[in-house]
PDB file of N, CA and C in Angstrom:
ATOM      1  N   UNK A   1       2.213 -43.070  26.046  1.00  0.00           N
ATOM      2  CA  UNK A   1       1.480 -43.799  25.047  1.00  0.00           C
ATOM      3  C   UNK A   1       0.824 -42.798  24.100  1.00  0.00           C
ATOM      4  N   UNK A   2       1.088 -43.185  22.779  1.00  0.00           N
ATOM      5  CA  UNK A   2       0.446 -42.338  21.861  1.00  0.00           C
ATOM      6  C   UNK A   2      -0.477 -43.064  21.245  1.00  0.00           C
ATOM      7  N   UNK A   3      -1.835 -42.535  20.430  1.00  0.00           N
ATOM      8  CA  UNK A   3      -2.715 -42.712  19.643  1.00  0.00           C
ATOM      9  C   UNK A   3      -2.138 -41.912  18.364  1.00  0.00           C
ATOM     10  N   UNK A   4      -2.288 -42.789  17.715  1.00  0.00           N
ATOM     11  CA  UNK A   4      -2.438 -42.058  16.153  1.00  0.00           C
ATOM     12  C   UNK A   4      -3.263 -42.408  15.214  1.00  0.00           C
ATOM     13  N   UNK A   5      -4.125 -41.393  15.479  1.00  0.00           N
ATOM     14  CA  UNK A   5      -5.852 -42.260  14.428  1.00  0.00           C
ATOM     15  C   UNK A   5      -5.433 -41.629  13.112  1.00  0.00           C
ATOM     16  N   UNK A   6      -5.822 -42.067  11.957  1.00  0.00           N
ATOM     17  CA  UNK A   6      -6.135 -41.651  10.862  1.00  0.00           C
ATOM     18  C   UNK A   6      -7.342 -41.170  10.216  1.00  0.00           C
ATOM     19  N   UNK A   7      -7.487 -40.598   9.078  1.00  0.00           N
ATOM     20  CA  UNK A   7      -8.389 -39.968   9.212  1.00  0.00           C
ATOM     21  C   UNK A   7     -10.394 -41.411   8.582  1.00  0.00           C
ATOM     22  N   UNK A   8      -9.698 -42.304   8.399  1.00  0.00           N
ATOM     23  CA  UNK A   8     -10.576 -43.261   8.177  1.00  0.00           C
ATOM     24  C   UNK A   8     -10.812 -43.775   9.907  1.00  0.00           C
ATOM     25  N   UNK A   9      -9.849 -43.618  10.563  1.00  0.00           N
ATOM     26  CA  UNK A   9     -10.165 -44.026  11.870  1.00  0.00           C
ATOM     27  C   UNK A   9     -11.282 -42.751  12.579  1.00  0.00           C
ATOM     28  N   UNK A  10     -11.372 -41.687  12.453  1.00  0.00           N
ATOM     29  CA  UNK A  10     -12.135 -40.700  12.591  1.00  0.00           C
ATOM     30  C   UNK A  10     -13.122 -40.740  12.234  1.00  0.00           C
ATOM     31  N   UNK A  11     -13.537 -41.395  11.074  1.00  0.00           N
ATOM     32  CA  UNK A  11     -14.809 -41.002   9.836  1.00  0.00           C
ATOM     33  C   UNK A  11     -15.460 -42.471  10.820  1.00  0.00           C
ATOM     34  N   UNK A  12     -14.965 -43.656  11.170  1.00  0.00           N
ATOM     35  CA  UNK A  12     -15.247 -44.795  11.698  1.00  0.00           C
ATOM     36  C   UNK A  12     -16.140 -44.578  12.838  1.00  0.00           C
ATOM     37  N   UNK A  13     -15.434 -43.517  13.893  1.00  0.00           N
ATOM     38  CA  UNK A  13     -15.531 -42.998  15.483  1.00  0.00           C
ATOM     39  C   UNK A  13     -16.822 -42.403  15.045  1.00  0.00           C
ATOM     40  N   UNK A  14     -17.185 -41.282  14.189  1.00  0.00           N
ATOM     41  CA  UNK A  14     -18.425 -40.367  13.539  1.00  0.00           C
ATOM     42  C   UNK A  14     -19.294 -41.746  13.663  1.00  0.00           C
ATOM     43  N   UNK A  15     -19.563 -42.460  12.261  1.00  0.00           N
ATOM     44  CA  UNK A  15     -20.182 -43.103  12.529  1.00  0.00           C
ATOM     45  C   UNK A  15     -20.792 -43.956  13.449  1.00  0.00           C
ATOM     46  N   UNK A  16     -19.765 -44.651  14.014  1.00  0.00           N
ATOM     47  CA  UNK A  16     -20.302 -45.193  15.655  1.00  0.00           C
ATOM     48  C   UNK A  16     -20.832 -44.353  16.388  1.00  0.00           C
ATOM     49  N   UNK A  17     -21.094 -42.990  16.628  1.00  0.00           N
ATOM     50  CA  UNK A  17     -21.276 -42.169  17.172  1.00  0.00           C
ATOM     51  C   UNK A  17     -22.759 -42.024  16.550  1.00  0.00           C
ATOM     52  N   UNK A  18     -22.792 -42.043  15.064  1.00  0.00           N
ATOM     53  CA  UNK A  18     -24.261 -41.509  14.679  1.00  0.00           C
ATOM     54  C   UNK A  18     -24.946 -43.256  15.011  1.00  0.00           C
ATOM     55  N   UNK A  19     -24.690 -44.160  14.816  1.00  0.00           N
ATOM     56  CA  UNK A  19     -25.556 -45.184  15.472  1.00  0.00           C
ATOM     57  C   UNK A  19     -25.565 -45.529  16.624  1.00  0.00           C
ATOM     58  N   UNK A  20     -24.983 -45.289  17.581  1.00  0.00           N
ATOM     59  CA  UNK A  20     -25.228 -45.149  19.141  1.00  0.00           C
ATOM     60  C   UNK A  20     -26.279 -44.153  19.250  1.00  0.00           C
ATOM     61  N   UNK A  21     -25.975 -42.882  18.712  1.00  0.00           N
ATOM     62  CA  UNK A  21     -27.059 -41.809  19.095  1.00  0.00           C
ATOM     63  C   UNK A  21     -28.196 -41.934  19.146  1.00  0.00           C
ATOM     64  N   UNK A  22     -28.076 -42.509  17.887  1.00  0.00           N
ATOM     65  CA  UNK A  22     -29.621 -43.007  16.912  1.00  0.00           C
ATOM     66  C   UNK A  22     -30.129 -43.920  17.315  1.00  0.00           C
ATOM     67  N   UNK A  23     -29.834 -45.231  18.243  1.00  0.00           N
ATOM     68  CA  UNK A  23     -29.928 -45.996  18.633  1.00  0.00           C
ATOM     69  C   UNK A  23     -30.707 -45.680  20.452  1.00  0.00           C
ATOM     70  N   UNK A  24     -29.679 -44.772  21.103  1.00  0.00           N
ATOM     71  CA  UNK A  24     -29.727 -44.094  22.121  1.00  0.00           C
ATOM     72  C   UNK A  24     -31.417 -43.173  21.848  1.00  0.00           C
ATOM     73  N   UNK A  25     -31.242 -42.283  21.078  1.00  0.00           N
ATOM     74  CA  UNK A  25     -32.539 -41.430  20.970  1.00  0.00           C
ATOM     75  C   UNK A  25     -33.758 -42.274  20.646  1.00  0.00           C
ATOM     76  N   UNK A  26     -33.955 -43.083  19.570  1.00  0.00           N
ATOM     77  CA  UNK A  26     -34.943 -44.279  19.833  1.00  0.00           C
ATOM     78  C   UNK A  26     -35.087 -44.569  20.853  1.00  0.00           C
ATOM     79  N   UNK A  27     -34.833 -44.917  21.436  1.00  0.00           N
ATOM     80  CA  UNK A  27     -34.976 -45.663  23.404  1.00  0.00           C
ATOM     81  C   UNK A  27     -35.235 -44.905  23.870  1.00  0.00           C
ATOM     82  N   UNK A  28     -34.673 -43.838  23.711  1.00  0.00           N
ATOM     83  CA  UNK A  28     -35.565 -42.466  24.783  1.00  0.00           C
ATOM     84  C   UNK A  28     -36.180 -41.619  24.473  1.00  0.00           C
ATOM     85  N   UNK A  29     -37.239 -42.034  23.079  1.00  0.00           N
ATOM     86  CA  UNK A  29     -38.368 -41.914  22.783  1.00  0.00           C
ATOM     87  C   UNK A  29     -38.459 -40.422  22.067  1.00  0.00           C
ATOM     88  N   UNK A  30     -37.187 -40.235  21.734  1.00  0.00           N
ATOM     89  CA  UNK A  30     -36.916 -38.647  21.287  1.00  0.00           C
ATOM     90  C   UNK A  30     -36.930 -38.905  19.523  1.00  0.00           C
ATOM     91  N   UNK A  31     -36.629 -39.785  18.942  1.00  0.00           N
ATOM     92  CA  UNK A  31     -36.910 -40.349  17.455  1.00  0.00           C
ATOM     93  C   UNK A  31     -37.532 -41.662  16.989  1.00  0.00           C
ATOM     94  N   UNK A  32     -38.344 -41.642  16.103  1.00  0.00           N
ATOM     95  CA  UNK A  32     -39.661 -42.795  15.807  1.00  0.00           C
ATOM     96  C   UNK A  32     -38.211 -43.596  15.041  1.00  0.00           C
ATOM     97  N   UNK A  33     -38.490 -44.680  14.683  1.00  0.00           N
ATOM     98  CA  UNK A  33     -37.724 -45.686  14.292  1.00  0.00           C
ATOM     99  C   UNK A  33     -38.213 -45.816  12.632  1.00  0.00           C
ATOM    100  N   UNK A  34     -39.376 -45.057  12.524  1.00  0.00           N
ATOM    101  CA  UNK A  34     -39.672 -44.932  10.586  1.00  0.00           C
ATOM    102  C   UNK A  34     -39.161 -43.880  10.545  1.00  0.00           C
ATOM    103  N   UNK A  35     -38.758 -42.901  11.189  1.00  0.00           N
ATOM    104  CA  UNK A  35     -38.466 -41.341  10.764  1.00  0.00           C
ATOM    105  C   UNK A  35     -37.442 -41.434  10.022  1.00  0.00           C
ATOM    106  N   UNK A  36     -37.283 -40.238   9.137  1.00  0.00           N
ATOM    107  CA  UNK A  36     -36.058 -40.003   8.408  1.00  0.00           C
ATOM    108  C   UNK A  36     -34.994 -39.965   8.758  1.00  0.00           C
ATOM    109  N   UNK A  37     -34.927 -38.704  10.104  1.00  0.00           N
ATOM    110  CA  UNK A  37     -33.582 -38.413  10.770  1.00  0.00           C
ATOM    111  C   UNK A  37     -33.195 -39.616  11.358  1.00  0.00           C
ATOM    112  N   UNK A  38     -33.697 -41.008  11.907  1.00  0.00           N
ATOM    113  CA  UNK A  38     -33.312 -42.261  12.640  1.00  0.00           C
ATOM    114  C   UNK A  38     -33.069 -42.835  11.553  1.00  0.00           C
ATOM    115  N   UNK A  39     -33.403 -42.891  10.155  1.00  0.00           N
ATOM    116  CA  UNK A  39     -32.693 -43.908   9.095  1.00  0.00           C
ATOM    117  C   UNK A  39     -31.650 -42.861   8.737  1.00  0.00           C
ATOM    118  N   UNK A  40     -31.587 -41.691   8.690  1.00  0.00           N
ATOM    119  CA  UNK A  40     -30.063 -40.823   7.752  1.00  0.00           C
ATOM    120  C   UNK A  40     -29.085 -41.650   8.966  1.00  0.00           C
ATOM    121  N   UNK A  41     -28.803 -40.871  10.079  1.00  0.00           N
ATOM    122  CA  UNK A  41     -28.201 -41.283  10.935  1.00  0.00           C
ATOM    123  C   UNK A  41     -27.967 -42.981  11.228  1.00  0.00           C
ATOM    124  N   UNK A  42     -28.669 -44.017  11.063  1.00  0.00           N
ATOM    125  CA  UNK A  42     -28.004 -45.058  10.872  1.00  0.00           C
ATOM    126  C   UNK A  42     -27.543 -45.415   9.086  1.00  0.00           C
ATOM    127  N   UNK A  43     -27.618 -44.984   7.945  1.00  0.00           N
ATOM    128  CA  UNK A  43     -27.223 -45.065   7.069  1.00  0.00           C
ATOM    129  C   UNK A  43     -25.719 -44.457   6.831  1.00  0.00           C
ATOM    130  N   UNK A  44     -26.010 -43.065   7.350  1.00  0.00           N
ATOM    131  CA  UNK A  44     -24.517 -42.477   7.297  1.00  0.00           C
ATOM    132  C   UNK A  44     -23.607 -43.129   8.105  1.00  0.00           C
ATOM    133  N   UNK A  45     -24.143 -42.922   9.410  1.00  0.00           N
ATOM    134  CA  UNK A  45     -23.194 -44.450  10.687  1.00  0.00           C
ATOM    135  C   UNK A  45     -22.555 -45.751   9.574  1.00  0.00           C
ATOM    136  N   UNK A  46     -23.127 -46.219   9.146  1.00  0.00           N
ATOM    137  CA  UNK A  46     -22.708 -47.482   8.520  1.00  0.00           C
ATOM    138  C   UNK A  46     -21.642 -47.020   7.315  1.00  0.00           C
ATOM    139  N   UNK A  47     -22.267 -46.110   6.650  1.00  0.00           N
ATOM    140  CA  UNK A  47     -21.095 -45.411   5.652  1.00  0.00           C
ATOM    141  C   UNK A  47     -19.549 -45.434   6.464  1.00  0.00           C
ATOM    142  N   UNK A  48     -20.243 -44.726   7.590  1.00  0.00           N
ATOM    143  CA  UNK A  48     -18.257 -44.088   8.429  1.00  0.00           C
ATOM    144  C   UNK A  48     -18.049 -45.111   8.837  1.00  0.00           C
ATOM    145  N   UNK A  49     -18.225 -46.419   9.448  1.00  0.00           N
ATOM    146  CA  UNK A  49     -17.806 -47.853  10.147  1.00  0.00           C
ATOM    147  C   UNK A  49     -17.153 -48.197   8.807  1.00  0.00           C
ATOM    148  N   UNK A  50     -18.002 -48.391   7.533  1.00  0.00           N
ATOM    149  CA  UNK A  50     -18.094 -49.137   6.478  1.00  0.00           C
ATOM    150  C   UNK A  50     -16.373 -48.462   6.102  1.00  0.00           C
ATOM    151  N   UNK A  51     -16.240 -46.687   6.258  1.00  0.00           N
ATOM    152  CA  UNK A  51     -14.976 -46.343   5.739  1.00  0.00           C
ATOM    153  C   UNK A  51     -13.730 -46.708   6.438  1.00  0.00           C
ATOM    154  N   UNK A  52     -14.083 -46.929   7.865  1.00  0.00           N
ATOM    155  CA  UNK A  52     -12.670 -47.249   8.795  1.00  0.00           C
ATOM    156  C   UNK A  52     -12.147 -48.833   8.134  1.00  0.00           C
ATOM    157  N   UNK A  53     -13.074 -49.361   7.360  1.00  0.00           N
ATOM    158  CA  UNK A  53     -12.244 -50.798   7.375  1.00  0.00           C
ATOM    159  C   UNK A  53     -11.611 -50.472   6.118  1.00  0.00           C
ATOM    160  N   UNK A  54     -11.192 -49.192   5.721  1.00  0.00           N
ATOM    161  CA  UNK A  54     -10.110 -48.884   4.700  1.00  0.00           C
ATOM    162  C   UNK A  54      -8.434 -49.431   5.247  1.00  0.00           C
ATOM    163  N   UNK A  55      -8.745 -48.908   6.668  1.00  0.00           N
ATOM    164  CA  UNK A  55      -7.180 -49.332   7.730  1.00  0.00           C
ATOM    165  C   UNK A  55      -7.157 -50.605   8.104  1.00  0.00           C
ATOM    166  N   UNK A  56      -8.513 -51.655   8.623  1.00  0.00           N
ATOM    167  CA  UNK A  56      -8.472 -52.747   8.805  1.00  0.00           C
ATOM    168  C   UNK A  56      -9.570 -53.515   8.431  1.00  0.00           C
ATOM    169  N   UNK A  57      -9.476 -54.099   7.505  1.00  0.00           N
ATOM    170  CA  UNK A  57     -10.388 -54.709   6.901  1.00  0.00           C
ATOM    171  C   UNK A  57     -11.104 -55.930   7.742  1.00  0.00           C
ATOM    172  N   UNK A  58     -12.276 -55.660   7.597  1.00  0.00           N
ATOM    173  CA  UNK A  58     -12.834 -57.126   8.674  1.00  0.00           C
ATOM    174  C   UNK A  58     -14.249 -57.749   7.640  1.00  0.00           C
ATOM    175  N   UNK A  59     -13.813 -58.844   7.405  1.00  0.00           N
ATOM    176  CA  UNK A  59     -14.965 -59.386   6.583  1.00  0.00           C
ATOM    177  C   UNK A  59     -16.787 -59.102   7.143  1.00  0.00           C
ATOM    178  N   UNK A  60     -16.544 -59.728   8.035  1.00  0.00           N
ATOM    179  CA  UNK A  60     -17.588 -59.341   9.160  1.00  0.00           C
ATOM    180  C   UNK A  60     -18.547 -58.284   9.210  1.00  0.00           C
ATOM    181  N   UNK A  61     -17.727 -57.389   9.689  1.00  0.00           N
ATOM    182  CA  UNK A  61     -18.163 -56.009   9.795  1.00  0.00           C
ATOM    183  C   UNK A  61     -18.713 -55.548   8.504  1.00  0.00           C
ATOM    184  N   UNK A  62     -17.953 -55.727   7.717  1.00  0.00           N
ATOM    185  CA  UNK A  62     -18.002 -55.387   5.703  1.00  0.00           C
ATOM    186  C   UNK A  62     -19.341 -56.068   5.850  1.00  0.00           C
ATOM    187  N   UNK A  63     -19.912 -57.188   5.886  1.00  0.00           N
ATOM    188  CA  UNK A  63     -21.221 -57.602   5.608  1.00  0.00           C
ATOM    189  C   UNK A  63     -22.017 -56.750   6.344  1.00  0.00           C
ATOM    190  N   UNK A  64     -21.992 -56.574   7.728  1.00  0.00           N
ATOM    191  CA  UNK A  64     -23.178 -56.191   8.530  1.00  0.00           C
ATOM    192  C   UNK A  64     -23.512 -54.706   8.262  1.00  0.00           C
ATOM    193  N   UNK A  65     -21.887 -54.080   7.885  1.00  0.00           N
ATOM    194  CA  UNK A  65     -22.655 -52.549   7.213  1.00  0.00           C
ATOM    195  C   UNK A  65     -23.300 -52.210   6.218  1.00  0.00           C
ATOM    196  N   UNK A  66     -22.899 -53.175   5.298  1.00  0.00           N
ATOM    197  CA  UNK A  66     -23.494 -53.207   3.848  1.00  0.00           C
ATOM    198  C   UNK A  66     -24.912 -53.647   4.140  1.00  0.00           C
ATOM    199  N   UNK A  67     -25.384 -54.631   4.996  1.00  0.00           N
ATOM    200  CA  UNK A  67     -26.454 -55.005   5.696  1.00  0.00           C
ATOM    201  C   UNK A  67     -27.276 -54.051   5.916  1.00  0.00           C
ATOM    202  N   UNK A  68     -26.572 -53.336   7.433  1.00  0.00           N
ATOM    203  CA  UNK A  68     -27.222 -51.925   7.794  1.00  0.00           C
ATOM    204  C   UNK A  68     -27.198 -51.034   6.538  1.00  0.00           C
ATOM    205  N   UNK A  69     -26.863 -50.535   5.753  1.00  0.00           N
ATOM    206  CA  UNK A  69     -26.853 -49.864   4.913  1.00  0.00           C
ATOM    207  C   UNK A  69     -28.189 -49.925   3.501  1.00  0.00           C
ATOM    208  N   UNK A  70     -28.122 -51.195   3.128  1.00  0.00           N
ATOM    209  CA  UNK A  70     -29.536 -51.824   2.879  1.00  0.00           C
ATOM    210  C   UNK A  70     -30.619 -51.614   3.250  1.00  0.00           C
ATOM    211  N   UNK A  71     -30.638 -52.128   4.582  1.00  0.00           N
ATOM    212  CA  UNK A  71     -31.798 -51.600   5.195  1.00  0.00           C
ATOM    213  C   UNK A  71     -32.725 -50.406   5.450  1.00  0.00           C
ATOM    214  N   UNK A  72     -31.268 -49.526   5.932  1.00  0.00           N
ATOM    215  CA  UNK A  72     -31.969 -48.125   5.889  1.00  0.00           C
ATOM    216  C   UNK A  72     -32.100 -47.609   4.950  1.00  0.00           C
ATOM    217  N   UNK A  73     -31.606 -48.188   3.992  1.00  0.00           N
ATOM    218  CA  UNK A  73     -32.119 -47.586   2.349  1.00  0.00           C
ATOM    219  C   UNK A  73     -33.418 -47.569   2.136  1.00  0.00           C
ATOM    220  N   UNK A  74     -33.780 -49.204   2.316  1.00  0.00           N
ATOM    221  CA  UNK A  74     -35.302 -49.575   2.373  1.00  0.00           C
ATOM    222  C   UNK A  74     -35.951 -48.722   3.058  1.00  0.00           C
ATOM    223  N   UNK A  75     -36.087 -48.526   4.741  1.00  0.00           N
ATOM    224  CA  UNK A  75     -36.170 -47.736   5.603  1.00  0.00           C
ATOM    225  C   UNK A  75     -36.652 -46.394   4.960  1.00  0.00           C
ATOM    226  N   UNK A  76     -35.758 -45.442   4.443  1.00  0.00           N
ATOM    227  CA  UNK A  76     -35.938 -43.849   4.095  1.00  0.00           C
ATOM    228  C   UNK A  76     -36.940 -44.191   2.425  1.00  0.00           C
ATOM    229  N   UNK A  77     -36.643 -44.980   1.810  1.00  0.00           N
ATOM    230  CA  UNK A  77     -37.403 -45.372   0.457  1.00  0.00           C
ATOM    231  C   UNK A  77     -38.775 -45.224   0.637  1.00  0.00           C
ATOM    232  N   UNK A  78     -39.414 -46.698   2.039  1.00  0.00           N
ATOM    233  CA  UNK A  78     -40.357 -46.793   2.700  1.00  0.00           C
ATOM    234  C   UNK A  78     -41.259 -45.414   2.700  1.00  0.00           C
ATOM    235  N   UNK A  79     -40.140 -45.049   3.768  1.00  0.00           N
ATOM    236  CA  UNK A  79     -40.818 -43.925   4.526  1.00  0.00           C
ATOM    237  C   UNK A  79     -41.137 -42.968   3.289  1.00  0.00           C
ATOM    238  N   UNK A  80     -40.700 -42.886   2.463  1.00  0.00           N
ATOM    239  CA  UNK A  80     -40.747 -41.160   1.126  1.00  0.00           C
ATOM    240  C   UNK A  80     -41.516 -41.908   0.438  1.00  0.00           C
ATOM    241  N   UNK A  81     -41.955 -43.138   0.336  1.00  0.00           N
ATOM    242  CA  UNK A  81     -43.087 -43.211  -0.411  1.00  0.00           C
ATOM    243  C   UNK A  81     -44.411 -43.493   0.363  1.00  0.00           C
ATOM    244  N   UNK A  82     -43.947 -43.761   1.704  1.00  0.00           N
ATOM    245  CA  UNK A  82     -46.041 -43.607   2.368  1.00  0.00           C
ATOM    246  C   UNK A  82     -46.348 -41.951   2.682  1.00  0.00           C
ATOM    247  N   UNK A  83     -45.290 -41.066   1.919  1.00  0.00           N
ATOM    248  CA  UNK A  83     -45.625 -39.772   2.698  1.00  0.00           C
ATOM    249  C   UNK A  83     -46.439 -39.231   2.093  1.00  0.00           C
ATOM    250  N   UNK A  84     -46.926 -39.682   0.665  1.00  0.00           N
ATOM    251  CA  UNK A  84     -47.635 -39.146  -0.371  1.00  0.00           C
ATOM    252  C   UNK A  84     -48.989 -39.791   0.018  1.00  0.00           C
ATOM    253  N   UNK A  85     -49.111 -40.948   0.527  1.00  0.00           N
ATOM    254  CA  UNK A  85     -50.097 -41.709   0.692  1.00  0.00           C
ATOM    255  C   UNK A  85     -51.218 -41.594   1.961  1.00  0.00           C
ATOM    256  N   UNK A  86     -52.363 -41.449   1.751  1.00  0.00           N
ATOM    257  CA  UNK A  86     -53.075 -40.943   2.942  1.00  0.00           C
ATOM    258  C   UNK A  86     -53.384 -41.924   4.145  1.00  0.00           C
ATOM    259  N   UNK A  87     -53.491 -41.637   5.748  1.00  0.00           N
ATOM    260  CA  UNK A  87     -53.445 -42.924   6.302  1.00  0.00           C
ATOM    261  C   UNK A  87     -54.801 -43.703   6.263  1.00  0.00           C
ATOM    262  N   UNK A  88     -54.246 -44.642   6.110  1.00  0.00           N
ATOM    263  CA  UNK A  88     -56.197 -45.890   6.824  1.00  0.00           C
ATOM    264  C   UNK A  88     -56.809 -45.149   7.870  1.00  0.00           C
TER     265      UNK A  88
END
């Protein structure tokens, strides 16, 4: 049996990989969930998922990354603008 990934199938695997991690390190208390490095890593994640559906397109998925992708926009936006701001 052979595999033959392409290289959108690769960029897909990355990403799943950076939102498991990111997902994974949150839970084990090793990255805050406002931090930067926990929104790059699920933003880029969603980028590489978002690129594998170059090979198979799934409506689905297409929403929820664009979704995730949104979000952590908001997310890193958030965060770079309370950094200027002093706390309560």
């Amino acid at each position: 049996m052979s595999i033959n990934l392409e290289w959108y199938d690769w960029v897909g695997l990355a990403g799943t990989l950076m939102v498991l991690g990111a997902f994974f390190l949150l839970q084990a208390r090793k990255l805050s969930g406002t931090g930067l490095v926990y929104q790059l890593l699920n933003l880029l994640g969603a980028f590489g998922i978002l690129a594998s559906l170059y090979g198979s397109f799934n409506v689905s998925v297409f929403f929820l990354q664009i979704a995730w992708i949104l979000i952590s926009g908001y997310g890193i936006a958030r965060g770079l603008s309370e950094r200027g701001k002093p706390k309560a």
